[in-house]
C-alpha atoms as a PDB file:
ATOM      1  CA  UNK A   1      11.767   5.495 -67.535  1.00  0.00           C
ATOM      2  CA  UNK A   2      12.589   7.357 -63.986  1.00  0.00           C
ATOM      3  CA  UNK A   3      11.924   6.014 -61.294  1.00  0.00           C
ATOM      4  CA  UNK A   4      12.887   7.986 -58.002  1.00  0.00           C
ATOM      5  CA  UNK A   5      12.570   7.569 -53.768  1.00  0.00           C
ATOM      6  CA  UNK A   6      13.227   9.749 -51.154  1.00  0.00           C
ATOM      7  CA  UNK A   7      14.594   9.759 -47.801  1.00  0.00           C
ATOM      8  CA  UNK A   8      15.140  12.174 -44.742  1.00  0.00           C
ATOM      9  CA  UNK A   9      18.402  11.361 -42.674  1.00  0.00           C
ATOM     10  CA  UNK A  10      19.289  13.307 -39.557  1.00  0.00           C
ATOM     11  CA  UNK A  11      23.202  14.018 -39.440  1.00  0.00           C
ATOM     12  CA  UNK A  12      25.932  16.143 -37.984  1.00  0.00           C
ATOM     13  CA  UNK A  13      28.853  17.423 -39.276  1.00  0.00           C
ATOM     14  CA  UNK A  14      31.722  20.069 -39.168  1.00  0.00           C
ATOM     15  CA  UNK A  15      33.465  20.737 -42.433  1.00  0.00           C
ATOM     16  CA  UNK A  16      37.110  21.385 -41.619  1.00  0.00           C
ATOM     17  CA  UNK A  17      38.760  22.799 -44.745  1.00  0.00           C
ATOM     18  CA  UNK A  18      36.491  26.211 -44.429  1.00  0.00           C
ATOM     19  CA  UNK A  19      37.705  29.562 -42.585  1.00  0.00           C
ATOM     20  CA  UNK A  20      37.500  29.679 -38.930  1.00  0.00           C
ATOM     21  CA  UNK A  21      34.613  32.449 -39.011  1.00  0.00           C
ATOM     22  CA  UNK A  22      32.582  30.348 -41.408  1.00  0.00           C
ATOM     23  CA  UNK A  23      29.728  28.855 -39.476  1.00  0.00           C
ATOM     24  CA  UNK A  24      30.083  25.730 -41.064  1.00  0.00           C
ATOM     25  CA  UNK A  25      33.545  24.873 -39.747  1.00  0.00           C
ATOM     26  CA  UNK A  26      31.545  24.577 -36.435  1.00  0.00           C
ATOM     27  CA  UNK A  27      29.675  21.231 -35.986  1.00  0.00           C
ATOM     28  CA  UNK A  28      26.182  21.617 -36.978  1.00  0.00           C
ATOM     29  CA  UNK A  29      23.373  19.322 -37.545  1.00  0.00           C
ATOM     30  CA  UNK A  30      21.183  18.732 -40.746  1.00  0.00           C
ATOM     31  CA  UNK A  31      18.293  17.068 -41.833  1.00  0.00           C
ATOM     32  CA  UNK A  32      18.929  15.902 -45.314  1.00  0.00           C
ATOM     33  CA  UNK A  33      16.479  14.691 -48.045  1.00  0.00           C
ATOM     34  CA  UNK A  34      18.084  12.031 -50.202  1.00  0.00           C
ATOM     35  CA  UNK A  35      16.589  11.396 -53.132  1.00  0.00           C
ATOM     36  CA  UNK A  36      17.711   8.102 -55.263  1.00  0.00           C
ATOM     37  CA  UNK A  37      16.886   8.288 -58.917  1.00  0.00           C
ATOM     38  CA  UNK A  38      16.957   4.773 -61.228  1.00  0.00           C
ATOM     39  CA  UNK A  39      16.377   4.047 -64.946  1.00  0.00           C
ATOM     40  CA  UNK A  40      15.123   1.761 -67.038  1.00  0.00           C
ATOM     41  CA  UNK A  41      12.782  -0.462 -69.136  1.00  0.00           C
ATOM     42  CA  UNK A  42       9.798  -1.340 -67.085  1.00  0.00           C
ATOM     43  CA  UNK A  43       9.781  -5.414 -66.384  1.00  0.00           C
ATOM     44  CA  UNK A  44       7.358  -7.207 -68.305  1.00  0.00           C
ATOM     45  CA  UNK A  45       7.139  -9.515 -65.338  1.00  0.00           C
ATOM     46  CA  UNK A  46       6.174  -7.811 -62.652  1.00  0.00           C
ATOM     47  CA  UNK A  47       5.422  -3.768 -64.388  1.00  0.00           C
ATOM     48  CA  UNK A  48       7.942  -2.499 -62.249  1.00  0.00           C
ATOM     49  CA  UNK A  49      11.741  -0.699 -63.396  1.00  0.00           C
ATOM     50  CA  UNK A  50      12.328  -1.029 -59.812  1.00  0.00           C
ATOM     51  CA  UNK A  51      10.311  -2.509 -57.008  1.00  0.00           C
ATOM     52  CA  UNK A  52      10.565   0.438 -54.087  1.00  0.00           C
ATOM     53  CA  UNK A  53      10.544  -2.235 -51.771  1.00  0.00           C
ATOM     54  CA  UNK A  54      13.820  -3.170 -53.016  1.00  0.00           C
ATOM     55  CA  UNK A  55      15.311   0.635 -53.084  1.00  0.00           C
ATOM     56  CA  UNK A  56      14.607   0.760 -48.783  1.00  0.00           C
ATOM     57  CA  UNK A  57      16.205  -2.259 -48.600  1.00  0.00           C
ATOM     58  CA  UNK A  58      19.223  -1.209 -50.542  1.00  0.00           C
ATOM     59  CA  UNK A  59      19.204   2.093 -48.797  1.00  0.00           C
ATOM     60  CA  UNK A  60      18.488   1.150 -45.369  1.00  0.00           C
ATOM     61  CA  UNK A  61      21.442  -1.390 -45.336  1.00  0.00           C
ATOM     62  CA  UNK A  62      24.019   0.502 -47.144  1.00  0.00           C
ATOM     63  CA  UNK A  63      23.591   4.442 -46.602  1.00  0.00           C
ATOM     64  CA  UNK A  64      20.873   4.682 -44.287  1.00  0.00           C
ATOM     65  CA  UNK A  65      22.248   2.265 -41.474  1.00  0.00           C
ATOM     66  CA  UNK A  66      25.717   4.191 -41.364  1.00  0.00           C
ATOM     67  CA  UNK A  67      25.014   7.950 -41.747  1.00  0.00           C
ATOM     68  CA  UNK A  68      21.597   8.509 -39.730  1.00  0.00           C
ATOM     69  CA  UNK A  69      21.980  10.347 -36.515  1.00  0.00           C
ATOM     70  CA  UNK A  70      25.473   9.679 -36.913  1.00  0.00           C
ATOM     71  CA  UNK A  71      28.493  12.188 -37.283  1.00  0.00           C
ATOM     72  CA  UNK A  72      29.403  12.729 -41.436  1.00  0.00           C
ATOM     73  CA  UNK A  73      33.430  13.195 -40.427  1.00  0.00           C
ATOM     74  CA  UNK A  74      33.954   9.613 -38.558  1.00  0.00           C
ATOM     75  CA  UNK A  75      32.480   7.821 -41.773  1.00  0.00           C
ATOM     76  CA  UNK A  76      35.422   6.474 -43.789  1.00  0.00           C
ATOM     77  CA  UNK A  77      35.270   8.799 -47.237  1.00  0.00           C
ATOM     78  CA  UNK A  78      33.716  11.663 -45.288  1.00  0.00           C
ATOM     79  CA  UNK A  79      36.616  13.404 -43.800  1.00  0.00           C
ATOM     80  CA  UNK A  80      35.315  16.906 -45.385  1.00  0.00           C
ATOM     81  CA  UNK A  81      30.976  16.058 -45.623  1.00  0.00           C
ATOM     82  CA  UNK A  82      30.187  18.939 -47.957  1.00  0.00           C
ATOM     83  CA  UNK A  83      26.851  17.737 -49.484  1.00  0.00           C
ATOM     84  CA  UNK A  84      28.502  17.417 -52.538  1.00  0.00           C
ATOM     85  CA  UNK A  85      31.009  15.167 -51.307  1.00  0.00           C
ATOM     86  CA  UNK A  86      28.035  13.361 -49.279  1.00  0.00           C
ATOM     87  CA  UNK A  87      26.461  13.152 -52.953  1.00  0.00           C
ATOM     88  CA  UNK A  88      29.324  11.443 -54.493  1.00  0.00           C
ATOM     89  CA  UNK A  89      29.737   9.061 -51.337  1.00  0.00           C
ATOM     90  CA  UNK A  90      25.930   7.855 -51.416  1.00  0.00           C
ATOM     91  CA  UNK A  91      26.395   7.388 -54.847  1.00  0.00           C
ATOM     92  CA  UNK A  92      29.380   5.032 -54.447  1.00  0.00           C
ATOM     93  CA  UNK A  93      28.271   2.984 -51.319  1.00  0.00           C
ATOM     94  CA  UNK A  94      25.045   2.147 -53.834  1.00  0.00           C
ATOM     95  CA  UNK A  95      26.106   1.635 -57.726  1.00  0.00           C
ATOM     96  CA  UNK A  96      27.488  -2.149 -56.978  1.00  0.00           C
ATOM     97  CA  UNK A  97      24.015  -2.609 -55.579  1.00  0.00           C
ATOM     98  CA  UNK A  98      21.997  -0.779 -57.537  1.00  0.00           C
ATOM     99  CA  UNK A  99      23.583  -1.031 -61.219  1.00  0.00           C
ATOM    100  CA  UNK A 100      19.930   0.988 -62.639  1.00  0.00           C
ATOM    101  CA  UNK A 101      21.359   4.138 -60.529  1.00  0.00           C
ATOM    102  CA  UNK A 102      20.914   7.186 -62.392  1.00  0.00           C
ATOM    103  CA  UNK A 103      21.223  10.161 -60.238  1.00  0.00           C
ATOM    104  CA  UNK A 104      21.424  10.886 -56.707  1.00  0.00           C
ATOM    105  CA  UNK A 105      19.607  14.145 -55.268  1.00  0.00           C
ATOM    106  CA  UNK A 106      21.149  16.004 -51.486  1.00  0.00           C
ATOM    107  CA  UNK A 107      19.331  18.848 -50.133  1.00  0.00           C
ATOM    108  CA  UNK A 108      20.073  20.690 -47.171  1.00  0.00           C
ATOM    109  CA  UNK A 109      17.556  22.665 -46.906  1.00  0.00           C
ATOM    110  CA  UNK A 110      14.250  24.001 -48.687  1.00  0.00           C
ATOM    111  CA  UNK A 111      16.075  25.641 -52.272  1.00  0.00           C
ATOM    112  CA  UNK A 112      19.716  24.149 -51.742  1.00  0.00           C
ATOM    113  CA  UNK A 113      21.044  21.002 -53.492  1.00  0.00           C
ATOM    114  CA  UNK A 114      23.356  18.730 -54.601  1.00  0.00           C
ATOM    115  CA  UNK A 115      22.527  16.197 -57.721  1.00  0.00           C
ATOM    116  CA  UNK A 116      25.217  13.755 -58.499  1.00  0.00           C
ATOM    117  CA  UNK A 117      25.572  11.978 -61.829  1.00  0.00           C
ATOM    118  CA  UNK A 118      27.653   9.695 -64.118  1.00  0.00           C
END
């Protein structure tokens, strides 16, 4: 079973490996939606895969605490923050934690997005 959570982070970034008359080598600001996906059996203890009580606090402490309102580039791993990059990062800060992980989901924007998966 899937179970999934979502989250809205306010950020700013530049990404410095584009052209100079891309927009986006300009710093910018987004408001991403985060979306943390987890599998598994459902406990027989308490019906849950995954309390979502215990997703915030796992995402509050390690992703949540470090990138909202915060610049992407002057987080160690985030030199270039493409989303997909930001993906991959949320991702790692979260597996040790979180060994159910299953997929994590970065949008931009309405219709744009990222989905990172091992």
């Amino acid at each position: 079973m899937k179970v999934y959570r979502t989250y809205r982070i306010h950020s700013s970034r530049f990404l410095p490996k584009l052209e100079n008359n891309h927009i986006c080598k300009n710093m910018h600001g987004h408001t991403f939606n985060i979306t943390i996906y987890c599998k598994g059996e459902i406990n027989e203890k308490d019906g849950f895969v995954i309390d979502f009580y215990d997703i915030d606090n796992l995402f509050n402490k390690y992703i949540h605490s470090k990138i909202d309102h915060k610049v992407l580039n002057d987080i160690k791993g985030l030199s270039n923050p493409t989303s997909e990059h930001l993906a991959k990062w949320i991702w790692n800060e979260l597996i040790l934690h979180l060994p159910i992980l299953y997929k994590v989901e970065v949008s931009e924007d309405h219709g744009t997005g990222i989905i990172y998966k091992k």
